[in-house]
C-alpha atoms as a PDB file:
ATOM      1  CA  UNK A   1       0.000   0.000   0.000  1.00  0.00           C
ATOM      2  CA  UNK A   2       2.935   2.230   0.651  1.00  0.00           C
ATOM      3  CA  UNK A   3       3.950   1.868  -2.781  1.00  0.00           C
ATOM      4  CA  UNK A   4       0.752   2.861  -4.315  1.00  0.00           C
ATOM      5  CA  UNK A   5       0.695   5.931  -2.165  1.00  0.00           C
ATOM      6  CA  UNK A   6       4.261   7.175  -3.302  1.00  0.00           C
ATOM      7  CA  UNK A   7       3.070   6.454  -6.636  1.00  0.00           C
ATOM      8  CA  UNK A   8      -0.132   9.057  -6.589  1.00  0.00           C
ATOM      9  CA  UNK A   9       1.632  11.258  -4.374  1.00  0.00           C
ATOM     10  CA  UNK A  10       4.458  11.536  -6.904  1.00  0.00           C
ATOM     11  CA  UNK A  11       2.106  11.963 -10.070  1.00  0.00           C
ATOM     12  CA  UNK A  12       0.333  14.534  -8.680  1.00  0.00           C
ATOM     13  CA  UNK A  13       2.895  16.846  -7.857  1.00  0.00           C
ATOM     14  CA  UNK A  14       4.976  15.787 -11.618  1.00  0.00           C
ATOM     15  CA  UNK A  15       1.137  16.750 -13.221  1.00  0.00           C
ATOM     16  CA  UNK A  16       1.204  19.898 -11.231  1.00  0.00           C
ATOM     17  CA  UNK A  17       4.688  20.631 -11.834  1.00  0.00           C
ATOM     18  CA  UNK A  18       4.083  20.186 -15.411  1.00  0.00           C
ATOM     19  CA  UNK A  19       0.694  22.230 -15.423  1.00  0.00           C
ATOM     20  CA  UNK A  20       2.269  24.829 -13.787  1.00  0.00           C
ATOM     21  CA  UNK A  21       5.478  24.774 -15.961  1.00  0.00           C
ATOM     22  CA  UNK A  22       3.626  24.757 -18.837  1.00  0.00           C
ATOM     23  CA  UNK A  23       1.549  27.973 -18.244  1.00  0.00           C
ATOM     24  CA  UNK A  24       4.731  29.942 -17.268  1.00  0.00           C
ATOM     25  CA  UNK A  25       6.627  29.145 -19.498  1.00  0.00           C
ATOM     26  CA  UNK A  26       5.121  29.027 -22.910  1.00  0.00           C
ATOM     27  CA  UNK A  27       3.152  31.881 -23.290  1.00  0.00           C
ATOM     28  CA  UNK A  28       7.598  33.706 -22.905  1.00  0.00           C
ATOM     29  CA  UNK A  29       8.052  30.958 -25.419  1.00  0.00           C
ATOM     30  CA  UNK A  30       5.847  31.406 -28.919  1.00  0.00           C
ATOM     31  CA  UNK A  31       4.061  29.038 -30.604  1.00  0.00           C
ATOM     32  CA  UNK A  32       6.847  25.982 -30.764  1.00  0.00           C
ATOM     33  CA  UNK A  33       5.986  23.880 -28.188  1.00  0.00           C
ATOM     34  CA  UNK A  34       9.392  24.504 -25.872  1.00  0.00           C
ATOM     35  CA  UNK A  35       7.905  23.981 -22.485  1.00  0.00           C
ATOM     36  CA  UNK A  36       6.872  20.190 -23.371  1.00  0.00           C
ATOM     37  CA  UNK A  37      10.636  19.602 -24.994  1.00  0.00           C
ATOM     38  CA  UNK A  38      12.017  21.009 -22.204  1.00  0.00           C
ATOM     39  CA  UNK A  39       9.621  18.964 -19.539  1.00  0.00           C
ATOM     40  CA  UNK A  40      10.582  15.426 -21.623  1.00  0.00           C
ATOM     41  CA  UNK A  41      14.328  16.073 -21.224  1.00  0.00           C
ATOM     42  CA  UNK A  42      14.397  17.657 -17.913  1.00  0.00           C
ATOM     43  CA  UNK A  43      11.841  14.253 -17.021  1.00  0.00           C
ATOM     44  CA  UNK A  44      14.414  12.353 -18.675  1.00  0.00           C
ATOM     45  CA  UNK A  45      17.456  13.536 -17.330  1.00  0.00           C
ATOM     46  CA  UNK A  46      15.814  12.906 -13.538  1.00  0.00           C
ATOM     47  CA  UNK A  47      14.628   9.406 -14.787  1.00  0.00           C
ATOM     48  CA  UNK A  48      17.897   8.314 -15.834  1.00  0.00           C
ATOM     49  CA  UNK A  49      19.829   9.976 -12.646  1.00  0.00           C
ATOM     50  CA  UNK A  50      17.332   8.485 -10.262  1.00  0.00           C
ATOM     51  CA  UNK A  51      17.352   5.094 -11.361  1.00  0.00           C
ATOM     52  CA  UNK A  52      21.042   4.703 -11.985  1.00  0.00           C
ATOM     53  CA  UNK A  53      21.411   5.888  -8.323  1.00  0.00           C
ATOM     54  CA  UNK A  54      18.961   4.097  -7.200  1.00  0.00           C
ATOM     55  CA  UNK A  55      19.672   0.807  -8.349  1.00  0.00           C
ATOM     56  CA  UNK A  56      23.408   1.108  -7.720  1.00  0.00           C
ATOM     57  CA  UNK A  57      23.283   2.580  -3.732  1.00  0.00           C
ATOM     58  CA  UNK A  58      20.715   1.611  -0.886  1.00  0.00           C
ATOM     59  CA  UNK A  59      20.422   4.982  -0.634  1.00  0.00           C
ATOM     60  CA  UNK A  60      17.175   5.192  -1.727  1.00  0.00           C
ATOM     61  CA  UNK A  61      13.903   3.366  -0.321  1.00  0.00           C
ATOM     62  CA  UNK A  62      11.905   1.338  -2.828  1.00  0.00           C
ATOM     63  CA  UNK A  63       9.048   4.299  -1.973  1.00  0.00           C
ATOM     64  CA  UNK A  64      10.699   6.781  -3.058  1.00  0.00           C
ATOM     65  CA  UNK A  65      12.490   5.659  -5.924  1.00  0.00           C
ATOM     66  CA  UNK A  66       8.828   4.417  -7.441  1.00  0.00           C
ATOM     67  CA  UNK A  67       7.525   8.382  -5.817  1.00  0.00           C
ATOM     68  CA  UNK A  68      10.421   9.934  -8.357  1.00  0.00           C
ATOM     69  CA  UNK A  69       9.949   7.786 -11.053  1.00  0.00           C
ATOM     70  CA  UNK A  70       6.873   6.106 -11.621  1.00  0.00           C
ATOM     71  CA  UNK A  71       5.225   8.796  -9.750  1.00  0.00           C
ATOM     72  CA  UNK A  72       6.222  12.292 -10.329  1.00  0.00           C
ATOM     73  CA  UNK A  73       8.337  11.109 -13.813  1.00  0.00           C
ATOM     74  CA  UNK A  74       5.171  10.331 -15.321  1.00  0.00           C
ATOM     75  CA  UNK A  75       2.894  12.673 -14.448  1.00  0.00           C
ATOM     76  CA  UNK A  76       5.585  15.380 -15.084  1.00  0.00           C
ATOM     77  CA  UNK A  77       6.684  13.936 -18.806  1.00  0.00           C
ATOM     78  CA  UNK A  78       4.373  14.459 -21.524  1.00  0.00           C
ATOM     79  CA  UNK A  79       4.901  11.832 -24.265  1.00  0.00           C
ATOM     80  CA  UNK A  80       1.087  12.077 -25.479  1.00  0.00           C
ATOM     81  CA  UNK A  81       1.581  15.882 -25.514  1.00  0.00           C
ATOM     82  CA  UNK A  82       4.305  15.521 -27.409  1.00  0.00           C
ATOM     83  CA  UNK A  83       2.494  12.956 -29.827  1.00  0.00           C
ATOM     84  CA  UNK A  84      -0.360  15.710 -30.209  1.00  0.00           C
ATOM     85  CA  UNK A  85       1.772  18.592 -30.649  1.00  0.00           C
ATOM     86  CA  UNK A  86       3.882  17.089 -32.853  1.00  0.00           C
ATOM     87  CA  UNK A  87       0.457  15.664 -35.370  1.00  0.00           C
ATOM     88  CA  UNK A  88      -1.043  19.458 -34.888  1.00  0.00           C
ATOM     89  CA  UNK A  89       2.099  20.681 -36.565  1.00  0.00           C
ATOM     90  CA  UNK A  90       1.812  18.481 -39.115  1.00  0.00           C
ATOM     91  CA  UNK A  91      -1.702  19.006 -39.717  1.00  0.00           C
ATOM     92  CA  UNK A  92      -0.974  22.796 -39.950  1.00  0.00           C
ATOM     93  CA  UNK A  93       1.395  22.125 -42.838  1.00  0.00           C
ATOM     94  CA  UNK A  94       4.386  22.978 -40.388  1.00  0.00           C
ATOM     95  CA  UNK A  95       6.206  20.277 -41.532  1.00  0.00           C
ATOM     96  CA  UNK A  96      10.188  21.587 -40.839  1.00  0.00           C
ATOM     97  CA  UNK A  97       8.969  22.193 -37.474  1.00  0.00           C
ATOM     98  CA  UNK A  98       6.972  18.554 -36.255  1.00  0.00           C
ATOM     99  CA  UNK A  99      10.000  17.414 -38.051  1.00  0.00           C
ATOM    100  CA  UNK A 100      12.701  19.309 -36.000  1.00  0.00           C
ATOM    101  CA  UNK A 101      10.098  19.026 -32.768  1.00  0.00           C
ATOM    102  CA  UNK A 102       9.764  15.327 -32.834  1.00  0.00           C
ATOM    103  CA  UNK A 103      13.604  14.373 -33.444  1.00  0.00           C
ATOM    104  CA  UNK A 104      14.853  17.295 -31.003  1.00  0.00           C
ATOM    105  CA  UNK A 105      12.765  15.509 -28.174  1.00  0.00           C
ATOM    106  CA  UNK A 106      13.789  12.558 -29.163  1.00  0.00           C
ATOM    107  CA  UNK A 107      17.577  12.923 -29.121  1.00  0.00           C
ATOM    108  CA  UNK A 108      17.712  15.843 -26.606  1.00  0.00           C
ATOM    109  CA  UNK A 109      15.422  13.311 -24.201  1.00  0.00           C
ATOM    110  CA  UNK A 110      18.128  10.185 -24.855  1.00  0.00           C
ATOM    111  CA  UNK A 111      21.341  12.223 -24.197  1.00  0.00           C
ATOM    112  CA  UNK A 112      19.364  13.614 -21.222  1.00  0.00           C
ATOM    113  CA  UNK A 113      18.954  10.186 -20.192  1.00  0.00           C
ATOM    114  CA  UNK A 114      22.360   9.317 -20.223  1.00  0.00           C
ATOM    115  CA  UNK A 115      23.579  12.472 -18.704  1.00  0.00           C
ATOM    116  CA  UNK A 116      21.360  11.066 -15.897  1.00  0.00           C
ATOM    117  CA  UNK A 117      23.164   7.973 -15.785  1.00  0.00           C
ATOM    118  CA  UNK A 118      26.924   9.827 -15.793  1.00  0.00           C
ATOM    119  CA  UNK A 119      25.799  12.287 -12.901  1.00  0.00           C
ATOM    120  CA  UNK A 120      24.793   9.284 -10.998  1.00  0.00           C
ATOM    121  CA  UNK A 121      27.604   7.493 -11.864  1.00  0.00           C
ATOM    122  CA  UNK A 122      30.034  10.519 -10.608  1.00  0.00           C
ATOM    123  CA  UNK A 123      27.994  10.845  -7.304  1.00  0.00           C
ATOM    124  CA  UNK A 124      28.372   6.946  -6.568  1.00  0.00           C
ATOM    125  CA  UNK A 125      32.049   7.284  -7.551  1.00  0.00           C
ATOM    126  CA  UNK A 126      32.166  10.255  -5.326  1.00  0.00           C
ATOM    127  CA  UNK A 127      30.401   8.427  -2.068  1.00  0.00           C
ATOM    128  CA  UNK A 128      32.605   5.663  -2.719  1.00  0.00           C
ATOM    129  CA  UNK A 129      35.958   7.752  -1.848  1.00  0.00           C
ATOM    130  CA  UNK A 130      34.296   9.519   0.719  1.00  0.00           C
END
């Protein structure tokens, strides 16, 4: 039951981190959907930090690693946003930008993902000396 409760407690404040993310940010932005790039690479980034830590130290309980990632990681990443966003630009005729939308969250999410796992691995490295 604990596990379920870190779970909802950690989508609910990703969904409101998102939400609120989303409405401050964009409207600064324009019309190219930056604030749901930068939330799936930011998201990814965490993902790939947390469980790399995670599942390399006990320094983490099984409740919160699942609140982090499971919980707040998907509630705060928006992969179906991105899906729509990226179908509305193509629907518009904006075909340069889906294009350059779609790939740049897809590669800037995967490198963020692995910078994730190399700032895990240098904090690991770093606990090990101390």
């Amino acid at each position: 039951m604990k596990i379920f409760l870190a779970v909802a407690l950690g989508a609910a404040l990703g969904g409101v981190s998102r939400h609120y993310f989303s409405v401050s940010v964009q409207p600064r932005l324009g019309s190219f959907p930056w604030s749901t790039m930068i939330i799936n690479v930011s998201g990814s980034l965490l993902l790939g930090f947390v469980m790399r830590y995670a599942l390399a130290t006990p320094s983490l309980s099984v409740e919160m690693r699942v609140l982090l990632t499971t919980g707040f990681c998907g509630g705060f990443t928006t992969f179906s946003t991105y899906s729509f966003e990226t179908v509305t630009l193509l629907q518009n005729g904006e075909y340069r930008r889906a294009g350059a939308y779609a790939f740049g969250s897809m590669l800037l999410a995967l490198v963020a993902t692995m910078a994730g796992f190399t700032l895990a691995r240098g904090l690991i490295t770093l606990r090990e000396r101390v």
